[in-house]
C-alpha atoms as a PDB file:
ATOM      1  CA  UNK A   1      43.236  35.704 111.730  1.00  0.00           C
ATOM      2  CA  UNK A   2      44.527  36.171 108.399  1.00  0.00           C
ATOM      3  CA  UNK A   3      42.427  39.420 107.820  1.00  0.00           C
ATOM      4  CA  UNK A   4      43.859  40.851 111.280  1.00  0.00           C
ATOM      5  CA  UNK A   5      46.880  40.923 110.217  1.00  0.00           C
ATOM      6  CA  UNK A   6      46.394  42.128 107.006  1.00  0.00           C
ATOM      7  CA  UNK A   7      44.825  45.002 108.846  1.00  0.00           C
ATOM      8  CA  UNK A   8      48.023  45.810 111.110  1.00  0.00           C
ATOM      9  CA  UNK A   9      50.198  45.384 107.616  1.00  0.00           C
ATOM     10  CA  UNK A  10      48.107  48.167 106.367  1.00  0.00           C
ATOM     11  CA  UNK A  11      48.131  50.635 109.374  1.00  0.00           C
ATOM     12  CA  UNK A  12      51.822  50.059 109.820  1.00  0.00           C
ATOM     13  CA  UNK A  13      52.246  50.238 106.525  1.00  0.00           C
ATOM     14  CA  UNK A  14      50.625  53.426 106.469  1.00  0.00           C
ATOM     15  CA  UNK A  15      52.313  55.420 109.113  1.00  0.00           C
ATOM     16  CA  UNK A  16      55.249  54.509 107.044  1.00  0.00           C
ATOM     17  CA  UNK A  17      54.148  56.284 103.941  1.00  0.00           C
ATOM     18  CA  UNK A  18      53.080  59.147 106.272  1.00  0.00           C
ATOM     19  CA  UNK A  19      56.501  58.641 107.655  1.00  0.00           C
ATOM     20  CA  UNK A  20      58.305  58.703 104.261  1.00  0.00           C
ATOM     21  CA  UNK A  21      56.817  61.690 102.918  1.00  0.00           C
ATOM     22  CA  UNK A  22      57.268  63.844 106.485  1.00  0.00           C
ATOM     23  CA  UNK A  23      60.929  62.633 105.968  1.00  0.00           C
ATOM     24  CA  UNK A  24      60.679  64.411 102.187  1.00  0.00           C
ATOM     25  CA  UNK A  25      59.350  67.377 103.082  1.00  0.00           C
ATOM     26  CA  UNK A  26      62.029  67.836 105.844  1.00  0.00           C
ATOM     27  CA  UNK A  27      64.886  67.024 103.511  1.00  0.00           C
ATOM     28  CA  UNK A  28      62.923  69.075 100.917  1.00  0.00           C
ATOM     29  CA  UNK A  29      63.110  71.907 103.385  1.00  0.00           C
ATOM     30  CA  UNK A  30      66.750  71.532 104.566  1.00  0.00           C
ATOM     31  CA  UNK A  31      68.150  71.329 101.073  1.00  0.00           C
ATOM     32  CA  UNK A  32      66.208  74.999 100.617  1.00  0.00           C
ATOM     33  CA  UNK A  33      67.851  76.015 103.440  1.00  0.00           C
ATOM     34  CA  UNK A  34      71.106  74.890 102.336  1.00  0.00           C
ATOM     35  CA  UNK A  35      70.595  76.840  98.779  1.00  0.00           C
ATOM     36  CA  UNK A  36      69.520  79.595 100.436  1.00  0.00           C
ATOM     37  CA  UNK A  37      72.821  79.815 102.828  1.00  0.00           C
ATOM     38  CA  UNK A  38      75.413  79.356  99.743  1.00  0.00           C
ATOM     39  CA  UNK A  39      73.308  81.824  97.477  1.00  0.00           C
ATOM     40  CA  UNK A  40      73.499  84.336 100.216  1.00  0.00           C
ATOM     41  CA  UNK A  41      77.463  83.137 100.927  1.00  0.00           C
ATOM     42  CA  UNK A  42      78.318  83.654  97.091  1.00  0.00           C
ATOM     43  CA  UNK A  43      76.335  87.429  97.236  1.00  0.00           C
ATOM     44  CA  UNK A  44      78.801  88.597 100.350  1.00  0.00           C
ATOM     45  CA  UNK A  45      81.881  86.949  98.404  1.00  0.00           C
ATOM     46  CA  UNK A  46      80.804  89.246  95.110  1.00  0.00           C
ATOM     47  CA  UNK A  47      80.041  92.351  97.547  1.00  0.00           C
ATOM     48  CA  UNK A  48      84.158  92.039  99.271  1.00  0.00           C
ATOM     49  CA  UNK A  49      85.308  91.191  95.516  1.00  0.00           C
ATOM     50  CA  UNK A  50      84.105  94.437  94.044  1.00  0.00           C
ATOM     51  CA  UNK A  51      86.210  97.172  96.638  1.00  0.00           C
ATOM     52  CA  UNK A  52      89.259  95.527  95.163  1.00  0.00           C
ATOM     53  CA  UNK A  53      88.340  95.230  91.727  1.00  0.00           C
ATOM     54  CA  UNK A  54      87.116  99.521  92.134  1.00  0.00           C
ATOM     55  CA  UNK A  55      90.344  99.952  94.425  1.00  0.00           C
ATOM     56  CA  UNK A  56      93.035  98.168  91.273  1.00  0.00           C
ATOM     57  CA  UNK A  57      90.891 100.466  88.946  1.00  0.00           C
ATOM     58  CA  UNK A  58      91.659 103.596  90.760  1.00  0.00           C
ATOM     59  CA  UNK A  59      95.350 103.266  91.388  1.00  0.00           C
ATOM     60  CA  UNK A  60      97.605 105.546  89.742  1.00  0.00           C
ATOM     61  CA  UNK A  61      99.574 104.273  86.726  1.00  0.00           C
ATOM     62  CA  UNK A  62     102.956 103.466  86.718  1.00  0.00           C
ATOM     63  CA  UNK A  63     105.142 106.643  86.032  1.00  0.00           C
ATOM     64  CA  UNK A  64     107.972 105.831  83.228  1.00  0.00           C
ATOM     65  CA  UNK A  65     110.923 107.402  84.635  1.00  0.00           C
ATOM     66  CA  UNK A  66     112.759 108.397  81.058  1.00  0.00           C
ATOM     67  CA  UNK A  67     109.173 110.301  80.419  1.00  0.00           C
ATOM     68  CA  UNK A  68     109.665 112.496  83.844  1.00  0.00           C
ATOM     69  CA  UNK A  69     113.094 113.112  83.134  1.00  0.00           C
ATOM     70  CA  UNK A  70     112.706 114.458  79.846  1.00  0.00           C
ATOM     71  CA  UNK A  71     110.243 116.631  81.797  1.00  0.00           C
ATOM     72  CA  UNK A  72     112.739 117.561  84.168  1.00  0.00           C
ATOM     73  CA  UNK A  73     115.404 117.829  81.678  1.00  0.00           C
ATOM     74  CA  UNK A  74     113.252 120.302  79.444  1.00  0.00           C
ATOM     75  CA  UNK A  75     112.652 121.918  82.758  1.00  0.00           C
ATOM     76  CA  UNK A  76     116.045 122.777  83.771  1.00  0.00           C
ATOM     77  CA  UNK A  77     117.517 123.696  80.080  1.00  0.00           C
ATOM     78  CA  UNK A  78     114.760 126.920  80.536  1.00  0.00           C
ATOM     79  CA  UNK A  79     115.961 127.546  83.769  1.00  0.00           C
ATOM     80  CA  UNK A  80     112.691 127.096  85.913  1.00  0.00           C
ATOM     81  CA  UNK A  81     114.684 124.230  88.108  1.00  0.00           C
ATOM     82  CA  UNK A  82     117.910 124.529  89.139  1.00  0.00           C
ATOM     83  CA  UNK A  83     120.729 121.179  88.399  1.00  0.00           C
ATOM     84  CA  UNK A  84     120.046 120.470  92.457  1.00  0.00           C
ATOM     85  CA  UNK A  85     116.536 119.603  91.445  1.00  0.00           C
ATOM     86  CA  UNK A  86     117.097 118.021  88.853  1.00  0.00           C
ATOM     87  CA  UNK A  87     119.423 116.196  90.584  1.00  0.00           C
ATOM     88  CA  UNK A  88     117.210 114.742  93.189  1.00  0.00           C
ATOM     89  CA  UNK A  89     114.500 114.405  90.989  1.00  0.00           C
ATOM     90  CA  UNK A  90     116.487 112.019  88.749  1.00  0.00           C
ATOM     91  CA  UNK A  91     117.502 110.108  91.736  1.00  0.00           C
ATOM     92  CA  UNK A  92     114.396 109.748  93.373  1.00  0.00           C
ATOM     93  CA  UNK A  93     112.935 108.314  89.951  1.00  0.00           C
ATOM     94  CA  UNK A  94     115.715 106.257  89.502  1.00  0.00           C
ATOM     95  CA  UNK A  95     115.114 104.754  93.099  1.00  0.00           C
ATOM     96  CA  UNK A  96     119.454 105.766  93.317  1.00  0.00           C
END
């Protein structure tokens, strides 16, 4: 009797080894999965971030108004713009 049951013990305790390691292998498997998703999830984030990194490059640079209105000044002391221009010109940098 003693040897039957030493027998079940070890086919029992077999299918749960076989158990165990088909339980590894899943989670194995899922947590590849997983890695794979937030690799791929961190590429698209990198791929959205670089338009607006390229766009911010690109942008024009902030225009000093006293700069353009030395231009404009220069401009209308040799008579190429008339004190109208200039006028609006000096506004419309001035945000007036």
């Amino acid at each position: 009797m003693a040897r039957r049951q030493m027998r079940r013990r070890g086919v029992v305790g077999a299918a749960a080894t076989v158990s165990m390691v088909s339980s590894a292998r899943t989670n194995r498997a899922q947590r590849k999965a997983i890695e794979n998703s937030n690799a791929q999830n961190e590429a698209q984030q990198q791929q959205v971030q670089e338009p607006q990194q390229s766009y911010q490059e690109t942008a024009q640079p902030a225009v000093d108004p006293t700069v353009e209105l030395k231009k404009y000044k220069d401009l209308l002391d040799q008579g190429i713009i008339t004190q109208e221009d200039f006028d609006r010109k000096k506004n419309e940098l001035l945000s007036l």
